[in-house]
C-alpha atoms as a PDB file:
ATOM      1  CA  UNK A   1     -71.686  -0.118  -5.878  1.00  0.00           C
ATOM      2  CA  UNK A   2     -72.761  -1.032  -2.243  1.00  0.00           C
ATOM      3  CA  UNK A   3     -69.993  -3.272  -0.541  1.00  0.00           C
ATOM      4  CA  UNK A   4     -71.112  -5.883   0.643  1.00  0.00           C
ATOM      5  CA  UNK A   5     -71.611  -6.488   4.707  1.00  0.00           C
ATOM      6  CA  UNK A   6     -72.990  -4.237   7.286  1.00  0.00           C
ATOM      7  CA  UNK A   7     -72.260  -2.431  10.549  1.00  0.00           C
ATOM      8  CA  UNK A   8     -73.051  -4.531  13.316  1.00  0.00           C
ATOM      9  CA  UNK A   9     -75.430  -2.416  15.801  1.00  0.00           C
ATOM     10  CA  UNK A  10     -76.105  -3.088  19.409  1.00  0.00           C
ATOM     11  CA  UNK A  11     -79.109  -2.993  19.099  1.00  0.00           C
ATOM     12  CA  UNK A  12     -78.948  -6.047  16.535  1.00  0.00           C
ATOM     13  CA  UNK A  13     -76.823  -7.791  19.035  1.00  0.00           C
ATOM     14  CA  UNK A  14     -79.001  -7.609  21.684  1.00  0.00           C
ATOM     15  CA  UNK A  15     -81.979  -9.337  19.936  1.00  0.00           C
ATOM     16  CA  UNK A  16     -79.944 -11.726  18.882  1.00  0.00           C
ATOM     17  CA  UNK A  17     -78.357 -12.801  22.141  1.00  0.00           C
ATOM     18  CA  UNK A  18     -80.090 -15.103  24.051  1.00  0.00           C
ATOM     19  CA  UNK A  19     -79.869 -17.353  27.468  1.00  0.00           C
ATOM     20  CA  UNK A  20     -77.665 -19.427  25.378  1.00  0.00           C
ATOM     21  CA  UNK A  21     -75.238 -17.395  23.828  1.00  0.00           C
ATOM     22  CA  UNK A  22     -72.015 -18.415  24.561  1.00  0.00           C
ATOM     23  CA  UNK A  23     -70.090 -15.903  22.336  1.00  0.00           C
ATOM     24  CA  UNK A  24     -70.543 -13.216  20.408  1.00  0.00           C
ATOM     25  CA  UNK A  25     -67.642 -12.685  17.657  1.00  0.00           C
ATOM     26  CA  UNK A  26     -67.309  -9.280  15.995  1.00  0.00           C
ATOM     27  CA  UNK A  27     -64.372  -8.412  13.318  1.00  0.00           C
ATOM     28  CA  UNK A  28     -63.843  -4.497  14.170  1.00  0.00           C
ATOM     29  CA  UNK A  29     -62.429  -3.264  10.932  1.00  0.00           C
ATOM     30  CA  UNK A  30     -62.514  -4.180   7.839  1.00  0.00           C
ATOM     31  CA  UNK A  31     -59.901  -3.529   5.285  1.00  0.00           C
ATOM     32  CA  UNK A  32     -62.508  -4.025   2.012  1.00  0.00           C
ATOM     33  CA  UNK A  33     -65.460  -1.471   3.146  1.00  0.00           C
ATOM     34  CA  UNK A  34     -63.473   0.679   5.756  1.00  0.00           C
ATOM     35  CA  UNK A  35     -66.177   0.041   8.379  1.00  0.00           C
ATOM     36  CA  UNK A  36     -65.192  -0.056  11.601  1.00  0.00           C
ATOM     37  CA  UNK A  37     -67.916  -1.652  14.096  1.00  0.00           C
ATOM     38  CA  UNK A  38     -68.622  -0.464  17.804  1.00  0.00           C
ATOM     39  CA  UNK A  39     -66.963  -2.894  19.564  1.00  0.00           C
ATOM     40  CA  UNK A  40     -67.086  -0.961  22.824  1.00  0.00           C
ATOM     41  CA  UNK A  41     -70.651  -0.372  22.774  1.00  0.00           C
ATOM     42  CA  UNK A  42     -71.699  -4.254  21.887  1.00  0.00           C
ATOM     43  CA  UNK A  43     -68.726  -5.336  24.776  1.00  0.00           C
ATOM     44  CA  UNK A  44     -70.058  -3.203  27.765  1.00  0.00           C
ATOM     45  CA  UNK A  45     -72.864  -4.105  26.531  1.00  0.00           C
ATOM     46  CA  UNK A  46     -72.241  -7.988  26.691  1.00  0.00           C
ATOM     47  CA  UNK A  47     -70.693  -7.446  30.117  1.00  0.00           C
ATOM     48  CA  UNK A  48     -73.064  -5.955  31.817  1.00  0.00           C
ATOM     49  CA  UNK A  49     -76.298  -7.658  30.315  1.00  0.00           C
ATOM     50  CA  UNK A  50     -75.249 -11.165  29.326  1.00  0.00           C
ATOM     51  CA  UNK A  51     -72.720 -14.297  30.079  1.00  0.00           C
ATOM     52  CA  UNK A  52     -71.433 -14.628  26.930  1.00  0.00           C
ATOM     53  CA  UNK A  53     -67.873 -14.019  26.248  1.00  0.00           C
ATOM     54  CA  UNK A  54     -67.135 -11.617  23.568  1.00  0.00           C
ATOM     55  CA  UNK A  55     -64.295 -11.922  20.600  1.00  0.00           C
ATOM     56  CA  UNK A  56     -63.082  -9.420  18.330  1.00  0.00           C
ATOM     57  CA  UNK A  57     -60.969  -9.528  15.251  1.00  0.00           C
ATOM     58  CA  UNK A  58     -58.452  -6.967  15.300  1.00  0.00           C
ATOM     59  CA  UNK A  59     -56.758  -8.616  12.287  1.00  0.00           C
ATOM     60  CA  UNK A  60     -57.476  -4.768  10.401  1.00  0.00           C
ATOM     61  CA  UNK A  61     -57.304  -2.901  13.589  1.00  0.00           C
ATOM     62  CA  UNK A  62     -54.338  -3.834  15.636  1.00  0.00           C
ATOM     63  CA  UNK A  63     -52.621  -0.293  15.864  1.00  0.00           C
ATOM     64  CA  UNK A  64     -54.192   1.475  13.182  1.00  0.00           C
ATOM     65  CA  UNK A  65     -57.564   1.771  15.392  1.00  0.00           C
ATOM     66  CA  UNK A  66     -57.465   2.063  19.654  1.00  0.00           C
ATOM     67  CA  UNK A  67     -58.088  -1.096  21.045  1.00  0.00           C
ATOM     68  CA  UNK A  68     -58.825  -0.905  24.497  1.00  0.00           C
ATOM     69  CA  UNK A  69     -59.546  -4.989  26.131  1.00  0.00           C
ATOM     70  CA  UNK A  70     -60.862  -3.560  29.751  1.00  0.00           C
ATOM     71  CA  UNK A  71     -62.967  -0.383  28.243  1.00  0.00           C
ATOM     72  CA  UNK A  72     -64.190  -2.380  25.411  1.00  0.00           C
ATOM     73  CA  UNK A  73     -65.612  -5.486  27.547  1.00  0.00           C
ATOM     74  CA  UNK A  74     -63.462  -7.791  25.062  1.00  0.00           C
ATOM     75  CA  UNK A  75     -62.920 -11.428  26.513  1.00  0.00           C
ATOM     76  CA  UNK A  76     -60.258 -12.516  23.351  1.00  0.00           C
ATOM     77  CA  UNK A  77     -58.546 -10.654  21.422  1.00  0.00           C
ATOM     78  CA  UNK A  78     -57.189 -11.834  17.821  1.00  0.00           C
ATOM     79  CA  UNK A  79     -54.339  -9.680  15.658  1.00  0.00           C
ATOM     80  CA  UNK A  80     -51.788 -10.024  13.319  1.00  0.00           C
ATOM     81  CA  UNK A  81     -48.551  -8.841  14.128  1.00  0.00           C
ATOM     82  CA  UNK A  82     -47.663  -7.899  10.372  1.00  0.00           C
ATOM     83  CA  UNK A  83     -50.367  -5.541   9.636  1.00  0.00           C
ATOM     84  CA  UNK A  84     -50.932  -2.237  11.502  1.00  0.00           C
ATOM     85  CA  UNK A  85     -48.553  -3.428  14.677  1.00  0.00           C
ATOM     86  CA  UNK A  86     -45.754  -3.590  11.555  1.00  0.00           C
ATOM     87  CA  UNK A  87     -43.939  -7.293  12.459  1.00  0.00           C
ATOM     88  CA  UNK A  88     -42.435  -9.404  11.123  1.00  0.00           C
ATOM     89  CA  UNK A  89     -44.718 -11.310   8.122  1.00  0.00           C
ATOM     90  CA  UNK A  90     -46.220 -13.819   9.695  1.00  0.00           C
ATOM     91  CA  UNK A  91     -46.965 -12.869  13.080  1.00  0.00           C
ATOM     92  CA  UNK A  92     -49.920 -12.759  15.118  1.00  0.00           C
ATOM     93  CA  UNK A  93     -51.321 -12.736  18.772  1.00  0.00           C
ATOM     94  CA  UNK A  94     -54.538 -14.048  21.016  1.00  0.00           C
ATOM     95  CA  UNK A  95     -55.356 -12.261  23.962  1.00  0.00           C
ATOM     96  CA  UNK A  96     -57.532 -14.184  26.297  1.00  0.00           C
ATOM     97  CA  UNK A  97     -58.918 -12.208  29.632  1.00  0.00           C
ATOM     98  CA  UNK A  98     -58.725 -14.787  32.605  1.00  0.00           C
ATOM     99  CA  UNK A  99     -62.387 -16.315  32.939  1.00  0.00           C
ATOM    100  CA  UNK A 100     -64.394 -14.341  35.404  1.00  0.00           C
ATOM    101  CA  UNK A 101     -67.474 -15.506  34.308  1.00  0.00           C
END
Protein backbone atom coordinates (compact mmCIF):
# COMPACT_ATOMS: atom_id res chain seq x y z
CA UNK A 1 0.00 0.00 0.00
CA UNK A 2 1.16 3.48 -1.33
CA UNK A 3 0.91 6.17 1.54
CA UNK A 4 -0.70 8.67 0.72
CA UNK A 5 1.07 12.31 -0.15
CA UNK A 6 4.07 13.07 -2.16
CA UNK A 7 7.52 14.65 -2.11
CA UNK A 8 7.30 18.12 -2.88
CA UNK A 9 9.93 18.88 -5.84
CA UNK A 10 11.35 22.19 -6.81
CA UNK A 11 10.65 21.89 -9.73
CA UNK A 12 6.78 21.61 -8.79
CA UNK A 13 7.26 24.66 -6.72
CA UNK A 14 8.50 26.69 -9.19
CA UNK A 15 5.54 26.29 -11.63
CA UNK A 16 3.44 26.85 -9.13
CA UNK A 17 4.78 30.12 -7.79
CA UNK A 18 3.71 33.01 -9.34
CA UNK A 19 3.94 37.10 -9.17
CA UNK A 20 1.53 36.63 -6.43
CA UNK A 21 2.72 34.18 -4.19
CA UNK A 22 2.98 35.38 -0.96
CA UNK A 23 4.07 32.10 0.79
CA UNK A 24 5.00 28.96 0.14
CA UNK A 25 4.40 26.43 3.22
CA UNK A 26 6.21 23.08 3.20
CA UNK A 27 5.94 20.41 6.25
CA UNK A 28 9.64 18.79 6.05
CA UNK A 29 9.03 15.45 7.61
CA UNK A 30 6.50 13.49 8.04
CA UNK A 31 6.06 11.04 10.79
CA UNK A 32 3.27 8.68 8.70
CA UNK A 33 5.36 8.10 5.26
CA UNK A 34 8.96 8.94 6.57
CA UNK A 35 9.43 11.44 3.71
CA UNK A 36 11.41 14.10 4.31
CA UNK A 37 11.04 17.06 1.61
CA UNK A 38 13.98 19.36 0.29
CA UNK A 39 13.40 22.21 2.10
CA UNK A 40 16.79 23.71 1.29
CA UNK A 41 16.52 23.32 -2.29
CA UNK A 42 12.72 24.89 -2.60
CA UNK A 43 14.12 27.86 0.15
CA UNK A 44 17.27 29.02 -1.84
CA UNK A 45 15.29 28.55 -4.30
CA UNK A 46 12.43 30.97 -3.09
CA UNK A 47 15.14 33.42 -2.06
CA UNK A 48 16.83 33.92 -4.82
CA UNK A 49 13.97 33.70 -7.55
CA UNK A 50 10.83 34.97 -5.84
CA UNK A 51 9.28 37.42 -2.95
CA UNK A 52 7.46 35.07 -1.27
CA UNK A 53 8.25 34.16 2.20
CA UNK A 54 8.76 30.58 2.86
CA UNK A 55 7.37 28.36 6.04
CA UNK A 56 8.28 25.05 7.09
CA UNK A 57 6.84 22.63 9.54
CA UNK A 58 9.40 21.16 11.59
CA UNK A 59 6.69 19.70 13.87
CA UNK A 60 8.51 15.91 12.77
CA UNK A 61 11.86 17.39 12.27
CA UNK A 62 12.89 19.59 15.09
CA UNK A 63 16.17 17.70 16.18
CA UNK A 64 15.71 14.49 14.67
CA UNK A 65 16.55 16.10 11.06
CA UNK A 66 19.26 19.37 10.61
CA UNK A 67 17.43 22.36 10.34
CA UNK A 68 19.43 25.04 9.18
CA UNK A 69 16.99 28.76 8.94
CA UNK A 70 19.95 30.85 7.00
CA UNK A 71 21.18 27.76 4.60
CA UNK A 72 17.73 26.64 4.05
CA UNK A 73 16.21 30.19 2.91
CA UNK A 74 13.38 29.54 5.67
CA UNK A 75 11.44 32.85 6.61
CA UNK A 76 9.28 30.94 9.77
CA UNK A 77 9.98 28.28 11.37
CA UNK A 78 7.24 26.07 13.31
CA UNK A 79 8.26 23.05 16.02
CA UNK A 80 7.15 21.36 18.84
CA UNK A 81 9.19 21.32 21.73
CA UNK A 82 7.95 17.73 22.89
CA UNK A 83 8.86 15.75 19.95
CA UNK A 84 12.44 15.31 18.65
CA UNK A 85 13.80 18.58 20.80
CA UNK A 86 12.43 16.16 23.94
CA UNK A 87 10.37 19.07 26.20
CA UNK A 88 8.22 19.23 28.17
CA UNK A 89 4.53 17.92 26.59
CA UNK A 90 3.15 20.67 25.33
CA UNK A 91 5.71 22.85 24.05
CA UNK A 92 6.39 24.43 20.90
CA UNK A 93 8.23 27.37 19.10
CA UNK A 94 7.85 29.95 15.89
CA UNK A 95 10.80 31.28 14.46
CA UNK A 96 10.19 34.30 12.36
CA UNK A 97 13.41 35.84 10.30
CA UNK A 98 13.12 39.76 10.55
CA UNK A 99 11.37 40.92 7.17
CA UNK A 100 13.96 41.76 4.60
CA UNK A 101 11.80 41.55 1.89
Amino acid sequence: MKPEGEIITPDSIKKAVTGKTRLVAVTHASNVTGWVQPVGEIGRWLRENSGAYFLVDAAQSAGALQVDVAEMGIDLLAFTGHKGLLGPMGTAGFMFRPASK
